[in-house]
N, C-alpha and C. Protein backbone atom coordinates (compact mmCIF):
# COMPACT_ATOMS: atom_id res chain seq x y z
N UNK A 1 47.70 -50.69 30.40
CA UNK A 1 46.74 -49.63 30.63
C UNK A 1 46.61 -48.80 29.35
N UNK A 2 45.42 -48.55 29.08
CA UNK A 2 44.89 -47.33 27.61
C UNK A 2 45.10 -46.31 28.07
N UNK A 3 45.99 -45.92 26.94
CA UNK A 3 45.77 -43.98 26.91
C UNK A 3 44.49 -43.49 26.86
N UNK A 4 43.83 -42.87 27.87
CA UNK A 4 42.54 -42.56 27.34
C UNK A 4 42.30 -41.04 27.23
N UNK A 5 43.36 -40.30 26.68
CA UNK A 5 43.30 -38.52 26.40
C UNK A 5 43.38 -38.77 25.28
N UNK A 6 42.74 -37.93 24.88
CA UNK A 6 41.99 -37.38 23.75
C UNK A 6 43.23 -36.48 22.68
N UNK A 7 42.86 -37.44 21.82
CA UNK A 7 44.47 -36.34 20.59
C UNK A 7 43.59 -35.22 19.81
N UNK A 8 44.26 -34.37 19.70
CA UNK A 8 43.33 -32.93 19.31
C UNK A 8 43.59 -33.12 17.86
N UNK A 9 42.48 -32.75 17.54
CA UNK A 9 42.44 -32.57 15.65
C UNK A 9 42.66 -31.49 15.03
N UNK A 10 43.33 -30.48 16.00
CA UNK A 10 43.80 -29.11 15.31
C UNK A 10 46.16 -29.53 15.02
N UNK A 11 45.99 -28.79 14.46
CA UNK A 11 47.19 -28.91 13.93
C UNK A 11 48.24 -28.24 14.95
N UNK A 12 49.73 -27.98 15.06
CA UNK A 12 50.35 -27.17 15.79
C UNK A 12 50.64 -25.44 15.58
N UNK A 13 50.24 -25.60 14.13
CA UNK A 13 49.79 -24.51 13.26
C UNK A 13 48.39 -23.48 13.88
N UNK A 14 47.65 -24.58 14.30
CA UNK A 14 46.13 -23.72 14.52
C UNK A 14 46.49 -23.78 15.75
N UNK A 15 46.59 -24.33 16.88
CA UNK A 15 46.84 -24.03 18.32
C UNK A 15 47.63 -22.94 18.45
N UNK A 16 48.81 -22.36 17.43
CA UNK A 16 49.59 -21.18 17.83
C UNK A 16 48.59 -20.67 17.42
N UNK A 17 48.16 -19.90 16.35
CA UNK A 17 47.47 -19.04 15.66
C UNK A 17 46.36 -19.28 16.63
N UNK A 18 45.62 -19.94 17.25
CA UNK A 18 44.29 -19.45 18.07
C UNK A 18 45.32 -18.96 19.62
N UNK A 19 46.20 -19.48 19.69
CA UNK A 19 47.13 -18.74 21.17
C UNK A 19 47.07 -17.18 20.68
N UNK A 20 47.55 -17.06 19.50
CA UNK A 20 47.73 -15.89 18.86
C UNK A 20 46.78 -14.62 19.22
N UNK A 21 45.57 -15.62 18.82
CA UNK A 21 44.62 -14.77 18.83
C UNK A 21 43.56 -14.64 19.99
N UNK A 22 44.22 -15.11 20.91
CA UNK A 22 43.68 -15.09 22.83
C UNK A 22 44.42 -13.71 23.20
N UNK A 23 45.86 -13.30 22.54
CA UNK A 23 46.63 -12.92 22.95
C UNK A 23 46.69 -11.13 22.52
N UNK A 24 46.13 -11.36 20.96
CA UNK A 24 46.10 -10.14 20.64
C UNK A 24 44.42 -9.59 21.17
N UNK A 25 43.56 -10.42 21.47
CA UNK A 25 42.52 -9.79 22.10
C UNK A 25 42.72 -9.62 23.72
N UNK A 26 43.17 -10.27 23.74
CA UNK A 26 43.66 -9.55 25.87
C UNK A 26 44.03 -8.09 25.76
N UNK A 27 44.90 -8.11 24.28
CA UNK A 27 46.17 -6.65 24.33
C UNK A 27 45.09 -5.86 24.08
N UNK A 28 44.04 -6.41 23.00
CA UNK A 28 43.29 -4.98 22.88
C UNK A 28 42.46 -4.70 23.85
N UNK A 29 41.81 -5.78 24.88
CA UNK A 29 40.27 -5.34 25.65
C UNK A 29 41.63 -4.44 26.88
N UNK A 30 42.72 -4.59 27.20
CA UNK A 30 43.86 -3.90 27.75
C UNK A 30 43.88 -2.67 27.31
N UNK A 31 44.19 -2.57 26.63
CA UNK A 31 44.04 -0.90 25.90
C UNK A 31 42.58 -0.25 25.29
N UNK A 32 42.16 -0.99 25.71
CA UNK A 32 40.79 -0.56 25.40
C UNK A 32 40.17 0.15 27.02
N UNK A 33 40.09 -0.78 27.78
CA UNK A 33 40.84 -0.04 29.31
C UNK A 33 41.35 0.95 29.71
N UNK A 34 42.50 0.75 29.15
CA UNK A 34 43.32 2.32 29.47
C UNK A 34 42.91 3.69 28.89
N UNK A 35 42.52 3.31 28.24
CA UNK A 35 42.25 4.47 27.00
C UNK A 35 40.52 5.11 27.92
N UNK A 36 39.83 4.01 27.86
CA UNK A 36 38.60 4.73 28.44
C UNK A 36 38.73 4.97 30.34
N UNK A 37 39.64 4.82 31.12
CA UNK A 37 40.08 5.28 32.22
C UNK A 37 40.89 6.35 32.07
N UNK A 38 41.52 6.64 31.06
CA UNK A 38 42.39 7.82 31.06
C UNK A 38 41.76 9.10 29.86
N UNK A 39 40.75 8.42 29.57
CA UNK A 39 40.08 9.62 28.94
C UNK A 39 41.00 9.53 27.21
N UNK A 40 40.95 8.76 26.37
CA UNK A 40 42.02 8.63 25.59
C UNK A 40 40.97 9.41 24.12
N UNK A 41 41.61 9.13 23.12
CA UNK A 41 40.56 10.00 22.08
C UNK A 41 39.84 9.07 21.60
N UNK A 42 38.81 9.65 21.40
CA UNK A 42 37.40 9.15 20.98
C UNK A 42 37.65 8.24 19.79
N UNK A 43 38.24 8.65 18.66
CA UNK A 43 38.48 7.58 17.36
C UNK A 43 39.41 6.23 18.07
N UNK A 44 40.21 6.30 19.18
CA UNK A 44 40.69 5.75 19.37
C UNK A 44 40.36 4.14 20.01
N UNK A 45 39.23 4.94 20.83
CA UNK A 45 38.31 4.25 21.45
C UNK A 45 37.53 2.86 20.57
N UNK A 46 37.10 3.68 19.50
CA UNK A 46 36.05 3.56 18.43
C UNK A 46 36.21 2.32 17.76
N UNK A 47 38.14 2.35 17.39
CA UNK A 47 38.61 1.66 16.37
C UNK A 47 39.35 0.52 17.40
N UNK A 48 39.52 0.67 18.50
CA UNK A 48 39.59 -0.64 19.10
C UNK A 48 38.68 -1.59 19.30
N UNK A 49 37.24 -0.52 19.66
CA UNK A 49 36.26 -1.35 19.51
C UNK A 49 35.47 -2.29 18.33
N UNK A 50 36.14 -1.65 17.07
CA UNK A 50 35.58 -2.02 15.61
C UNK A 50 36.99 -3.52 15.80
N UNK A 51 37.98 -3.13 16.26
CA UNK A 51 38.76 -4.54 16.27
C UNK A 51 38.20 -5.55 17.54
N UNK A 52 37.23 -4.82 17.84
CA UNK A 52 36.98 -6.41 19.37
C UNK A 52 35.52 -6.72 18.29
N UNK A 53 34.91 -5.90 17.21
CA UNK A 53 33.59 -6.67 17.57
C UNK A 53 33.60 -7.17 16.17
N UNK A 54 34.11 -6.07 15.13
CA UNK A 54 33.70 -6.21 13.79
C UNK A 54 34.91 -6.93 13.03
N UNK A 55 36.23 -6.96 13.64
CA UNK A 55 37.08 -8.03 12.81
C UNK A 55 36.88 -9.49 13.21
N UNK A 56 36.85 -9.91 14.16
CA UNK A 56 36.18 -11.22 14.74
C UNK A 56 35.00 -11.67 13.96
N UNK A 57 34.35 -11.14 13.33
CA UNK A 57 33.23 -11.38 12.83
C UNK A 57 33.61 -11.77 11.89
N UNK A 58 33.75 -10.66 10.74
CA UNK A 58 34.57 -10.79 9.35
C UNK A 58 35.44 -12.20 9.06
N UNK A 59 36.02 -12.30 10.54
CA UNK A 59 37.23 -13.39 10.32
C UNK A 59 36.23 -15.11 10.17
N UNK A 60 35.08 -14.90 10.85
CA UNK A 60 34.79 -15.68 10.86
C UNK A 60 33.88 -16.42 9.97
N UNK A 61 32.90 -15.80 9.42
CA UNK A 61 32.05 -15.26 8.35
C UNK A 61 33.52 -15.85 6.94
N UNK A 62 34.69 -15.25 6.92
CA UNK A 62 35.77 -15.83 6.27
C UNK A 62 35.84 -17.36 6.20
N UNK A 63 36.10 -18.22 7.17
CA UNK A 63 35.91 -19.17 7.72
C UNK A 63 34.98 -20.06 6.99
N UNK A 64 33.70 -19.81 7.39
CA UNK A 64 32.63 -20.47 7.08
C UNK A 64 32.98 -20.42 5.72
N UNK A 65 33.00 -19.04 4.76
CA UNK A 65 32.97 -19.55 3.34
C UNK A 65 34.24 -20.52 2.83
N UNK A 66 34.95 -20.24 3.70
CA UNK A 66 36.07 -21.45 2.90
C UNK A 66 35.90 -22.87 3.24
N UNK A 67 35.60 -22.76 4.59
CA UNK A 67 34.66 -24.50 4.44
C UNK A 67 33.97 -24.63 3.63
N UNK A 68 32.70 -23.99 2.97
CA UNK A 68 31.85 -24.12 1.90
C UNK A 68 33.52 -24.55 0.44
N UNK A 69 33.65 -23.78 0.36
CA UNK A 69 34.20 -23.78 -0.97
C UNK A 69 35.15 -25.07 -0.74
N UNK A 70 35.84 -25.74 0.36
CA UNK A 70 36.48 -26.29 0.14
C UNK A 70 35.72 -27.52 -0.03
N UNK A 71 34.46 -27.87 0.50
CA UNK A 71 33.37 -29.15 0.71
C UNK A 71 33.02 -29.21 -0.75
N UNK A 72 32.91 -28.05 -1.41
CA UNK A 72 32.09 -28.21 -3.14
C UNK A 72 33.09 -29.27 -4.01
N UNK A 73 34.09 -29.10 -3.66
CA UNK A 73 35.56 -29.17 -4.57
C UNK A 73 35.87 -30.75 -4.05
């Protein structure tokens, strides 16, 4: 009988690091929660939200250019 599952093309390296990063966004949309149920301070609010919308971005936007640079080479 064939194995017929599928072997993943990410490394054991990138499966932690994307666990990683399931993990630190749970913690923040979590405290992002608390903070706006308990009335928490406004910058506080602000800068969790700049980590749910605007580092994700950045990171990724990152990403893309290093595929570019690494495809030229």
């Amino acid at each position: 009988m064939k194995d017929t599952r599928r072997k993943s093309s990410y490394t054991p390296l990138q499966r932690g690091l994307a666990i990683a990063g399931i993990l630190v966004i749970a913690a923040l949309i979590l405290l992002l929660i608390y903070h706006l149920l308990t009335g928490g301070p406004e910058r506080t609010i602000l800068g969790l939200l700049f980590c749910l919308i605007v580092l994700p971005c950045i990171l990724y936007g990152i990403r893309i250019f290093v595929e570019h640079v690494v495809k030229k080479k």
